[in-house]
C-alpha atoms as a PDB file:
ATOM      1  CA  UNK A   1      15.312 118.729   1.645  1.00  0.00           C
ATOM      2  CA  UNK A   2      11.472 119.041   0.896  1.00  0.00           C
ATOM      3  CA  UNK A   3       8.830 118.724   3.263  1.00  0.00           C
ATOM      4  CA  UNK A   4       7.419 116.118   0.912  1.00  0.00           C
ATOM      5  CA  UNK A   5      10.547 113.861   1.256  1.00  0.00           C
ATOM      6  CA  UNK A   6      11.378 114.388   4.910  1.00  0.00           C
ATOM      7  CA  UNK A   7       7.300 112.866   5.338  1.00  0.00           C
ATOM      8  CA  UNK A   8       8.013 110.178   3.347  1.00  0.00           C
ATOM      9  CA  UNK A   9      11.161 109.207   5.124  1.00  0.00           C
ATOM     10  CA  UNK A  10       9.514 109.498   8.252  1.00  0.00           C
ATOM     11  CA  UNK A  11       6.849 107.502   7.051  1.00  0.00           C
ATOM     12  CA  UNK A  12       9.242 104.769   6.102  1.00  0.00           C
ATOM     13  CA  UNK A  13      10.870 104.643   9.331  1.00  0.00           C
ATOM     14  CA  UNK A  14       8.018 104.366  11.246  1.00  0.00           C
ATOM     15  CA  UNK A  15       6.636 101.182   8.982  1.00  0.00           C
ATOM     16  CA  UNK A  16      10.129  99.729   9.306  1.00  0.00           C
ATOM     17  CA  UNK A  17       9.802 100.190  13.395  1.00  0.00           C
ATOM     18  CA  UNK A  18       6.164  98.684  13.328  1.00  0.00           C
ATOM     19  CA  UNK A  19       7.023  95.878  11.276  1.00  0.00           C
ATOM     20  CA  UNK A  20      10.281  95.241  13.537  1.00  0.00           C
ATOM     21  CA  UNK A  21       8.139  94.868  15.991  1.00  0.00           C
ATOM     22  CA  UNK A  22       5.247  92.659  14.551  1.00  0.00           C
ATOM     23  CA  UNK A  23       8.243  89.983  13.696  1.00  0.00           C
ATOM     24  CA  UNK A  24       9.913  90.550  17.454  1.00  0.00           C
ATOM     25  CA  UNK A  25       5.999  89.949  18.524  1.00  0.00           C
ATOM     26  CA  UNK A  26       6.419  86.252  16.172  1.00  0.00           C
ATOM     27  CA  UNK A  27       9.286  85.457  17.409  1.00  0.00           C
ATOM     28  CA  UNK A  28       8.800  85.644  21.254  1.00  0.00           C
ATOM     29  CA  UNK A  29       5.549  83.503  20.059  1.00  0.00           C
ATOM     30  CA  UNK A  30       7.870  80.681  19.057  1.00  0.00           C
ATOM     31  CA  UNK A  31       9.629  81.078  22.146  1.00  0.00           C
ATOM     32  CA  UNK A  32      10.144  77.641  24.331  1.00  0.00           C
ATOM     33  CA  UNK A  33       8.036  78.437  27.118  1.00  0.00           C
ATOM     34  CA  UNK A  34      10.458  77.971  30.537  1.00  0.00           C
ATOM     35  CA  UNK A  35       9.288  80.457  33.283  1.00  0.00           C
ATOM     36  CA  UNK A  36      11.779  83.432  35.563  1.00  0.00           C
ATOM     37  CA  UNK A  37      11.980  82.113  38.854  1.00  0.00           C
ATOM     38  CA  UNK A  38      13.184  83.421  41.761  1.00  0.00           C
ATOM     39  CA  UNK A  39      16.473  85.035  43.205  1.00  0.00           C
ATOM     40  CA  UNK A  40      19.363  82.563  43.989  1.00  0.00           C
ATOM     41  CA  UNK A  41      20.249  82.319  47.776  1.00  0.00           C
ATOM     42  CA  UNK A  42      16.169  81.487  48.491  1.00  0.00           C
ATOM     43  CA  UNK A  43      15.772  78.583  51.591  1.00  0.00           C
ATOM     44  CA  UNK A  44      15.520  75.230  49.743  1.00  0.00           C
ATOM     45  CA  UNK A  45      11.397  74.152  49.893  1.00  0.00           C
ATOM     46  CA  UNK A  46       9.987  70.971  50.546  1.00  0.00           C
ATOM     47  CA  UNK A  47       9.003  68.676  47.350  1.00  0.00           C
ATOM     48  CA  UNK A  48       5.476  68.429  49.104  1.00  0.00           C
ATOM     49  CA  UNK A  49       4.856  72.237  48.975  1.00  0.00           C
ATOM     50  CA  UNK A  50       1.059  72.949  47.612  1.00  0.00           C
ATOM     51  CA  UNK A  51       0.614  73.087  44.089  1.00  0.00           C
ATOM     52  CA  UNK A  52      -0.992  76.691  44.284  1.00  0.00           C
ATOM     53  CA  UNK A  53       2.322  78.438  45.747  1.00  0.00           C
ATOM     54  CA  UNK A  54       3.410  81.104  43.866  1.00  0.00           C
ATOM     55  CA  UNK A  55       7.128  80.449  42.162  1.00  0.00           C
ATOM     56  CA  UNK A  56       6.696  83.223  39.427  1.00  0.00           C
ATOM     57  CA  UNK A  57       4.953  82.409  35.244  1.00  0.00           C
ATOM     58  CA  UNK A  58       5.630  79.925  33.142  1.00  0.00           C
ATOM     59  CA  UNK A  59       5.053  81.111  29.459  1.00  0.00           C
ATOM     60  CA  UNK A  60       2.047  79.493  27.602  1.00  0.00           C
ATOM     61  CA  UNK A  61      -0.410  78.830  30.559  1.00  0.00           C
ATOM     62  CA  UNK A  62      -2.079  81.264  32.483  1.00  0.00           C
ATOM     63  CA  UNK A  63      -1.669  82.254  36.102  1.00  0.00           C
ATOM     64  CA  UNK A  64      -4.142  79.733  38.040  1.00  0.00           C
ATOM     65  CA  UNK A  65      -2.520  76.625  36.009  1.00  0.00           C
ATOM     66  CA  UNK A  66       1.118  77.692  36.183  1.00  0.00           C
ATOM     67  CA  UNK A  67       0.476  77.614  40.132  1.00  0.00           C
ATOM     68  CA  UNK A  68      -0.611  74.968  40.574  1.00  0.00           C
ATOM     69  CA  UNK A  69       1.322  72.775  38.044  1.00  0.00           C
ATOM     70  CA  UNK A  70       4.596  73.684  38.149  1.00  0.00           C
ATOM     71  CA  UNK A  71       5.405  71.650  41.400  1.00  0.00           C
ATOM     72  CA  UNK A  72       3.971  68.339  38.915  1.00  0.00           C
ATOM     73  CA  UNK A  73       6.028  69.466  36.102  1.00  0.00           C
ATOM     74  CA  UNK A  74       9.173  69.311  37.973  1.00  0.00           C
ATOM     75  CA  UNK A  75       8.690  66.185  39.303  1.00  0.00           C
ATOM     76  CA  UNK A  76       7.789  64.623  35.676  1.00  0.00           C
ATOM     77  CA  UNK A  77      11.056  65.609  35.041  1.00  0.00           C
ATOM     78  CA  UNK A  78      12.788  64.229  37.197  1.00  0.00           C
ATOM     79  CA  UNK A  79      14.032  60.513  37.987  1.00  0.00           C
ATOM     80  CA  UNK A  80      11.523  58.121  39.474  1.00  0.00           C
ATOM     81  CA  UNK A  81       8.373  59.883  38.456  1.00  0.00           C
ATOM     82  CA  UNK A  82       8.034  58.039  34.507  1.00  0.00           C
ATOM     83  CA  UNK A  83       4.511  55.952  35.675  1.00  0.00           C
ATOM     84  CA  UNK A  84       2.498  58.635  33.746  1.00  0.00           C
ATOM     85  CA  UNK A  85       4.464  59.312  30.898  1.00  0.00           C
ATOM     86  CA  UNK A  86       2.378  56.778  28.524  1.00  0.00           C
ATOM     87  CA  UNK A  87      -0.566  59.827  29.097  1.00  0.00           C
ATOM     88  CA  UNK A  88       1.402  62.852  30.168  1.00  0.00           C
ATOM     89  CA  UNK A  89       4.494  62.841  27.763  1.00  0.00           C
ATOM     90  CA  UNK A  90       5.104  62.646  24.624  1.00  0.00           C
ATOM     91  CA  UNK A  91       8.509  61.252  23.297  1.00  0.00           C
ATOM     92  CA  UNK A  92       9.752  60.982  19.739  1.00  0.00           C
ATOM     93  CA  UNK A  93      10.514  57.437  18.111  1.00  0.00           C
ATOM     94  CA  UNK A  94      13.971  56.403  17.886  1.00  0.00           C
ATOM     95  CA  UNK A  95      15.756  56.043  14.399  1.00  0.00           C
ATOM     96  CA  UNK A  96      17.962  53.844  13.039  1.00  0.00           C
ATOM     97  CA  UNK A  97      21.945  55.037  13.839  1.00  0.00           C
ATOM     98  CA  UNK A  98      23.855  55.794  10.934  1.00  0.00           C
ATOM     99  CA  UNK A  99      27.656  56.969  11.071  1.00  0.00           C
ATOM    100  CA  UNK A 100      26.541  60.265   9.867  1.00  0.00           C
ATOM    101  CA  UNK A 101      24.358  60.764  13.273  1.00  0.00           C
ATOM    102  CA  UNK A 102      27.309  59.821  15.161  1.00  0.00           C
ATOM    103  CA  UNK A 103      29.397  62.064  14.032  1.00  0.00           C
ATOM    104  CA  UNK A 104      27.287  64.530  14.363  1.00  0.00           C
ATOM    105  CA  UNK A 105      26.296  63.664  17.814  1.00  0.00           C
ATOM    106  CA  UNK A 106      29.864  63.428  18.739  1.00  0.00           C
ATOM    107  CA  UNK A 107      31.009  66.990  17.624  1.00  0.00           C
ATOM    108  CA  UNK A 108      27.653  68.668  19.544  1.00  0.00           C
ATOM    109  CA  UNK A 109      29.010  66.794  22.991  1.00  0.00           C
ATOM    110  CA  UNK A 110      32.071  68.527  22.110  1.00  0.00           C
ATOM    111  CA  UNK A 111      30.821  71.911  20.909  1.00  0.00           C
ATOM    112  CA  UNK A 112      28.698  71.593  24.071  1.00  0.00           C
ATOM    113  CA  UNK A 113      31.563  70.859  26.502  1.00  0.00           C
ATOM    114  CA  UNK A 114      33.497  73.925  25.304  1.00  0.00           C
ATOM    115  CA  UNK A 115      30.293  76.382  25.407  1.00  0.00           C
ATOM    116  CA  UNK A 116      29.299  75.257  28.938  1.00  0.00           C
ATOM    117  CA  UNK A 117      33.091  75.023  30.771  1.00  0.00           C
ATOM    118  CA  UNK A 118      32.856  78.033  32.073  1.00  0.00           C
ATOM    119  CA  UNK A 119      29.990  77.332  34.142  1.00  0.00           C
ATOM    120  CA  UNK A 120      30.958  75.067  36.005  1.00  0.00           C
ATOM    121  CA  UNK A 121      31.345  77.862  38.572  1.00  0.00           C
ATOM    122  CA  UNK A 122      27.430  78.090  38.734  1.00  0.00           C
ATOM    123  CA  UNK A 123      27.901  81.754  39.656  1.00  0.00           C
ATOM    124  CA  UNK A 124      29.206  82.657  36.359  1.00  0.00           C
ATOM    125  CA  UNK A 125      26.031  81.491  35.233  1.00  0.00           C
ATOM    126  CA  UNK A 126      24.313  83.404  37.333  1.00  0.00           C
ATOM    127  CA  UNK A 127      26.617  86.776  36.128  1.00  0.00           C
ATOM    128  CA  UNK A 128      25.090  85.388  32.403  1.00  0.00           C
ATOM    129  CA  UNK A 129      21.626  85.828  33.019  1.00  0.00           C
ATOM    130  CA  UNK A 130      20.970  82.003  33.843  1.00  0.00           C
ATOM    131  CA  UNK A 131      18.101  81.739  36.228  1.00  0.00           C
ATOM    132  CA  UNK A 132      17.150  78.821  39.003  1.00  0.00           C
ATOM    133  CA  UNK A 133      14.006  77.299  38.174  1.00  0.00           C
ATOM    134  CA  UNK A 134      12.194  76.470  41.232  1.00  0.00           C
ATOM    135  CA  UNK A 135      15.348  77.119  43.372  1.00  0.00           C
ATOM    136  CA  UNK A 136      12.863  76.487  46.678  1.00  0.00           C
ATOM    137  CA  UNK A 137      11.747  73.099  45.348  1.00  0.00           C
ATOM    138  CA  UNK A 138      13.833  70.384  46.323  1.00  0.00           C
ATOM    139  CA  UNK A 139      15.055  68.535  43.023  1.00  0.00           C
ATOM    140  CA  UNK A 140      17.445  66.088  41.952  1.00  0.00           C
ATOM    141  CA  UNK A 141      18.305  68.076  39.106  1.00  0.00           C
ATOM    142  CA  UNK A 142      17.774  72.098  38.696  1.00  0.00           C
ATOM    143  CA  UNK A 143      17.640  73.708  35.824  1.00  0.00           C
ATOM    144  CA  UNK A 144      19.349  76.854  35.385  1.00  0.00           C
ATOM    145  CA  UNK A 145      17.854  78.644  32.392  1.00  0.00           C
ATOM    146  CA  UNK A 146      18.684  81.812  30.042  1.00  0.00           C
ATOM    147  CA  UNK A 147      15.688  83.102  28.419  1.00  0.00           C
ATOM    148  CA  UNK A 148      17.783  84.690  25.708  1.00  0.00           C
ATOM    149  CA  UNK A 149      19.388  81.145  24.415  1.00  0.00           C
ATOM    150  CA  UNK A 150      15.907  79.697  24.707  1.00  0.00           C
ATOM    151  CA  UNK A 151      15.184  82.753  22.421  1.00  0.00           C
ATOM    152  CA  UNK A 152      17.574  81.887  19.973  1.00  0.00           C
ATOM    153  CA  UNK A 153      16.610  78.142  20.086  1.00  0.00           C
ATOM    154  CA  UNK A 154      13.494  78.966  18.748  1.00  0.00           C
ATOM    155  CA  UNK A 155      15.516  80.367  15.027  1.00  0.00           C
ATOM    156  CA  UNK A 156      18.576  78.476  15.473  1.00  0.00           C
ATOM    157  CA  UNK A 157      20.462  75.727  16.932  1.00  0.00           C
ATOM    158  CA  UNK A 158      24.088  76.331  18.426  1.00  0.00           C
ATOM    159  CA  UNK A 159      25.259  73.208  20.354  1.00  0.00           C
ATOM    160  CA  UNK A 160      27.759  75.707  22.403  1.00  0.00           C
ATOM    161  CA  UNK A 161      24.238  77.399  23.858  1.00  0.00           C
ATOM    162  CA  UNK A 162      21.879  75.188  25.311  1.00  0.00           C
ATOM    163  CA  UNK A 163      18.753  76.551  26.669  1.00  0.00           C
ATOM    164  CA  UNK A 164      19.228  74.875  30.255  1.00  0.00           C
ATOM    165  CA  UNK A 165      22.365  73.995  32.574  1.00  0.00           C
ATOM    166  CA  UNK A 166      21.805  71.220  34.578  1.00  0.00           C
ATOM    167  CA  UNK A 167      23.498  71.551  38.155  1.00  0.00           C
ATOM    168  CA  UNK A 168      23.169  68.814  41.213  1.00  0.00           C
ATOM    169  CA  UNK A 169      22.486  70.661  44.476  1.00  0.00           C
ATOM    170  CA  UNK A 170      26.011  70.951  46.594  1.00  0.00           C
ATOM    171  CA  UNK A 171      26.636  71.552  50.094  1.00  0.00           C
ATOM    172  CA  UNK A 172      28.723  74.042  48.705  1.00  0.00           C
ATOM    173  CA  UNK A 173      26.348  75.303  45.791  1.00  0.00           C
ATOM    174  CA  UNK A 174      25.609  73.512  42.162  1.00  0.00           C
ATOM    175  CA  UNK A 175      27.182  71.105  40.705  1.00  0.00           C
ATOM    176  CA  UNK A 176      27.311  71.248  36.815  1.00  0.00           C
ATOM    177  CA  UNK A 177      26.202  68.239  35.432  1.00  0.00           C
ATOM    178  CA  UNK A 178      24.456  68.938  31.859  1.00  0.00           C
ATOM    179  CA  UNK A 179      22.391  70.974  29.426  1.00  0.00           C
ATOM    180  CA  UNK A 180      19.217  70.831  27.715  1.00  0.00           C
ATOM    181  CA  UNK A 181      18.592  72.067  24.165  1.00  0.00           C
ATOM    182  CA  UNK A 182      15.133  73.556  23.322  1.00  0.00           C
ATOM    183  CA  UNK A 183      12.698  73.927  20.373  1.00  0.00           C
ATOM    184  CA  UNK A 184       8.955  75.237  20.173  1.00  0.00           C
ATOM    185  CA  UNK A 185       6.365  72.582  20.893  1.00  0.00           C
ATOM    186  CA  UNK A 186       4.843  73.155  16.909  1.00  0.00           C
ATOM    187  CA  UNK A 187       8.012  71.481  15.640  1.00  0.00           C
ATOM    188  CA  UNK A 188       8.162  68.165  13.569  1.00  0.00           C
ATOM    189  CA  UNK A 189      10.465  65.197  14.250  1.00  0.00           C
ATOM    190  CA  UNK A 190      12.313  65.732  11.355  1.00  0.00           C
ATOM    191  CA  UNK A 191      13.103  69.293  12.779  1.00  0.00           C
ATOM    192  CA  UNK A 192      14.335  68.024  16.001  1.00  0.00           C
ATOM    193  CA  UNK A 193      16.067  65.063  14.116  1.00  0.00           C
ATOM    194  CA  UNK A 194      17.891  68.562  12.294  1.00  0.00           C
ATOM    195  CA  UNK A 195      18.941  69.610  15.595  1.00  0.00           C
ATOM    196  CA  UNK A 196      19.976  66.372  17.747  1.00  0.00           C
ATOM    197  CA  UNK A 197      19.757  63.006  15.868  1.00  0.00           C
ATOM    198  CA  UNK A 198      17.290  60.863  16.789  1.00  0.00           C
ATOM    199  CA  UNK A 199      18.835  57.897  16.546  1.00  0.00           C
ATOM    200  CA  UNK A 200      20.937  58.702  19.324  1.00  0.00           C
ATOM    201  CA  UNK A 201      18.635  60.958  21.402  1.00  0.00           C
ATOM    202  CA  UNK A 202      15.192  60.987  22.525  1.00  0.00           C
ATOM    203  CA  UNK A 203      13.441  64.537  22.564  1.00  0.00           C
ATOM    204  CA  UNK A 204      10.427  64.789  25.183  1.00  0.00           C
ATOM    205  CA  UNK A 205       7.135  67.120  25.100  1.00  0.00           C
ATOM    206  CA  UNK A 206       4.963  67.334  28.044  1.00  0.00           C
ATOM    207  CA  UNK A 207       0.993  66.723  26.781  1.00  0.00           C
ATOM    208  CA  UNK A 208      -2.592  66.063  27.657  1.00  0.00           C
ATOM    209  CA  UNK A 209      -2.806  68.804  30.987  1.00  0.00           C
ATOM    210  CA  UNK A 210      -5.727  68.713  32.527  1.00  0.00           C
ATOM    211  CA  UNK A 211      -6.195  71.370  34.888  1.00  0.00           C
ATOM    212  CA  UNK A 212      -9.489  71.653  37.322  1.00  0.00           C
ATOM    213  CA  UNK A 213     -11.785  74.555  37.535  1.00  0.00           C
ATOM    214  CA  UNK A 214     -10.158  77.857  38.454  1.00  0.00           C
ATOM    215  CA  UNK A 215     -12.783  77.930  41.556  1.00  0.00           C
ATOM    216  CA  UNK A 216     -11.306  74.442  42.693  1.00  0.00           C
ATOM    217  CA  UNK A 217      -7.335  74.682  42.445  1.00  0.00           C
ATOM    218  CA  UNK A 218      -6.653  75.176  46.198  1.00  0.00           C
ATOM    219  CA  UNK A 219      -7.836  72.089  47.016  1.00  0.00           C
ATOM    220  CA  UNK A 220      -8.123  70.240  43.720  1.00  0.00           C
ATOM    221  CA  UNK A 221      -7.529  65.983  43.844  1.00  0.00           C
ATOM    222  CA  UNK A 222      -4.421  65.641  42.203  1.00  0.00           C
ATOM    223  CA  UNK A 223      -4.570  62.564  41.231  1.00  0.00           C
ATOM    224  CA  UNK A 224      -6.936  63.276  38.725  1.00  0.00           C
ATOM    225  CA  UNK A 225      -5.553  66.540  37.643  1.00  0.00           C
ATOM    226  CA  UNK A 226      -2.443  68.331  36.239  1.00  0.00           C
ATOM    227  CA  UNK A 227       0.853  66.417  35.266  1.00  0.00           C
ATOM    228  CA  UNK A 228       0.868  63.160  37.219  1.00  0.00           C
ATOM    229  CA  UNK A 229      -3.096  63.147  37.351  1.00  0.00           C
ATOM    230  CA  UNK A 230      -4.992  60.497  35.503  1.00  0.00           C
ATOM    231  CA  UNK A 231      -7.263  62.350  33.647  1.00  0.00           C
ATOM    232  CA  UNK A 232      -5.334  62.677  29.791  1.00  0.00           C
ATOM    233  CA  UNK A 233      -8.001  63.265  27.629  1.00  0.00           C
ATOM    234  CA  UNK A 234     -10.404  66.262  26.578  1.00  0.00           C
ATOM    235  CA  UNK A 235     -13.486  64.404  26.743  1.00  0.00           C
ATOM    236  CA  UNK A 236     -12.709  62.926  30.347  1.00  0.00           C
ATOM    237  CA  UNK A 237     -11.435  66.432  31.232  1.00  0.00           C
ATOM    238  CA  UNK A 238     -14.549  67.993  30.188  1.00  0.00           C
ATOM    239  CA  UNK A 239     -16.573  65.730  32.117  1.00  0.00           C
ATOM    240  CA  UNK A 240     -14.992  66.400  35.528  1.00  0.00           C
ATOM    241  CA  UNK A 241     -15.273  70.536  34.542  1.00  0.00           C
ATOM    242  CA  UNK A 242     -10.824  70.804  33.919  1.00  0.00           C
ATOM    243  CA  UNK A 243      -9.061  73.013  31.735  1.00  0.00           C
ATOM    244  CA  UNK A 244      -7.724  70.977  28.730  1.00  0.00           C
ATOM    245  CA  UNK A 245      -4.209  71.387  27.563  1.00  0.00           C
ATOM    246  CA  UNK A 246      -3.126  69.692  25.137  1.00  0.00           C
ATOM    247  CA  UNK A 247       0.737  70.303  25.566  1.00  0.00           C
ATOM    248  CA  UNK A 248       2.677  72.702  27.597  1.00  0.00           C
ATOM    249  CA  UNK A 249       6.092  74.156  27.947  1.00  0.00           C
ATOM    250  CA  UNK A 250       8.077  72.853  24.708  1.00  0.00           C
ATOM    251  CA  UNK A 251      10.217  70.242  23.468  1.00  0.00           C
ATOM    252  CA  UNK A 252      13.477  69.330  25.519  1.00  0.00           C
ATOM    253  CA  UNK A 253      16.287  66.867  25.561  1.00  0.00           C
ATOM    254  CA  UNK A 254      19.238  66.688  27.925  1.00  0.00           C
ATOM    255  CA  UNK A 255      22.245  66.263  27.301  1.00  0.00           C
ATOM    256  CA  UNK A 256      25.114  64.716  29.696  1.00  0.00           C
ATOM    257  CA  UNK A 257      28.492  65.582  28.537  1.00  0.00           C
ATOM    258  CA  UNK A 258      30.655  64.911  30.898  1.00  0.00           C
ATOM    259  CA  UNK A 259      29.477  60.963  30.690  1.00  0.00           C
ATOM    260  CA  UNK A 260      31.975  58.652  28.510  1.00  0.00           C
ATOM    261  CA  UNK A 261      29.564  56.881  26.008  1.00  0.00           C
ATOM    262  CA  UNK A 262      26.774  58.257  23.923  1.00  0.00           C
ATOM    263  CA  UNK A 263      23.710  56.285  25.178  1.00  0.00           C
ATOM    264  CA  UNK A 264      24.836  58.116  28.756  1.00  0.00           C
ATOM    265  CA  UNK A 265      25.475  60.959  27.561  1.00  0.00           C
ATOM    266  CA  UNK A 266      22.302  61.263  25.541  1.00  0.00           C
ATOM    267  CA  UNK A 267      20.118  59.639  28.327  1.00  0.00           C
ATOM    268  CA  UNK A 268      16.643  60.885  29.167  1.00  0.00           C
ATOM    269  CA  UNK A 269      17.556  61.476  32.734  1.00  0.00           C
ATOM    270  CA  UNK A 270      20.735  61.036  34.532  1.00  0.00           C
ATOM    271  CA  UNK A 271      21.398  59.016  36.833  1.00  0.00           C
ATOM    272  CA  UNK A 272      21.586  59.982  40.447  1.00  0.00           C
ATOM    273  CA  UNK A 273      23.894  58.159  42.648  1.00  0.00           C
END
């Protein structure tokens, strides 16, 4: 083999690797932003914990605002904490049902069942990479997420591999309750619609952040700032000196399986008994 065509071989390889890599660089771009949390087995927290304690990243906002909003992002999703959602969420319209959507809605719940039985022992989740998000704050609901499905989420939608298992805190562990299916927060309706119809579900994006000067966050008024602050605009956000943001983490809708009707099963937020 000639020098000339062992260079050019080389060469080729090494634009193949670099351009591997600029498309792996894309696609982590697109990525649903959830954050890595900590170990399982950590003491459960108090709700009331200050927003600045450290629980890890979340992807898309930088270190100061992850602090101290994560505590108001898991209490906007959770039950009993909808008064801001007019400002603070965003929520796409619902369609009208046609027999196609049901059908199609009916075969992801079942898809869905058969991908998640497994975990119903919440430490085989745990074996599959699924992390606890904000195992120390107490919750209704906790979110167990793999980082790899939310991956995939982002090119392609398989109702066996939701983004998120939703467990209800046991006094023997988690119990499995439901999923929740992912897509970046750049997609349209229709592309959601694609994924879960939405005449039978109701996806949910997370806007209008406003976070206060990074000199201010320890001991920031939180009613004017962050999820369940008032403040919802740029201009107003401006004014008072914030951070604007005008969404965060990315779309989301939950799904409850185990429920015997589709407008339960497809349900915003589950009930808690």
């Amino acid at each position: 083999m000639s020098a000339r065509v062992t260079v050019r071989q080389i060469a080729a390889k090494t634009g193949m690797l670099f351009g591997a890599l600029f498309v792996f660089t894309l696609l982590l771009a697109a990525l649903p932003a959830h954050r890595a949390p900590a170990q399982e087995g950590s003491p459960p927290g108090s709700a009331t914990q200050a927003p600045e304690a450290d629980h890890g990243s979340m992807a898309g906002m930088d270190v100061g605002d992850e602090h101290a909003s994560e505590q108001a992002a898991v209490a906007d999703m959770t039950p009993g904490h909808h008064d801001m959602h007019g400002v603070h969420m965003t929520m796409t319209a619902m369609r009208a049902q046609t027999p196609q959507d049901v059908q199609r809605a009916k075969e992801i719940v079942a898809q869905l069942r058969a991908g998640i039985a497994k975990y119903r022992d919440y430490h085989v989740a745990l074996n599959d990479g699924f992390k606890i998000f904000l195992p120390n704050v107490l919750q209704p609901e906790y979110h167990f997420t793999s980082y790899r499905n939310g991956f995939l989420e982002a090119l392609t939608f398989g109702p066996e591999r939701p983004t998120s298992l939703l467990y209800r805190k046991t006094s023997a562990g988690y119990e499995l309750s439901g999923a929740m299916y992912t897509m970046p927060k750049r997609a349209t309706e229709d592309q959601l619609d694609a994924r879960v119809p939405l005449s039978v579900a109701t996806w949910h994006l997370h806007t209008n952040l406003c976070m206060p000067p990074r000199a201010q966050v320890r001991n920031a008024d939180w009613t004017k700032f962050g999820l369940k602050g008032s403040i919802a605009t740029q201009d107003a956000c401006d004014a008072a000196g914030g951070r604007f943001r005008p969404s965060i983490f990315g779309w989301m809708v939950h799904v409850y399986p185990y429920e015997d009707s589709l407008d339960k099963i497809f349900v915003m937020h589950h009930h808690m008994d």
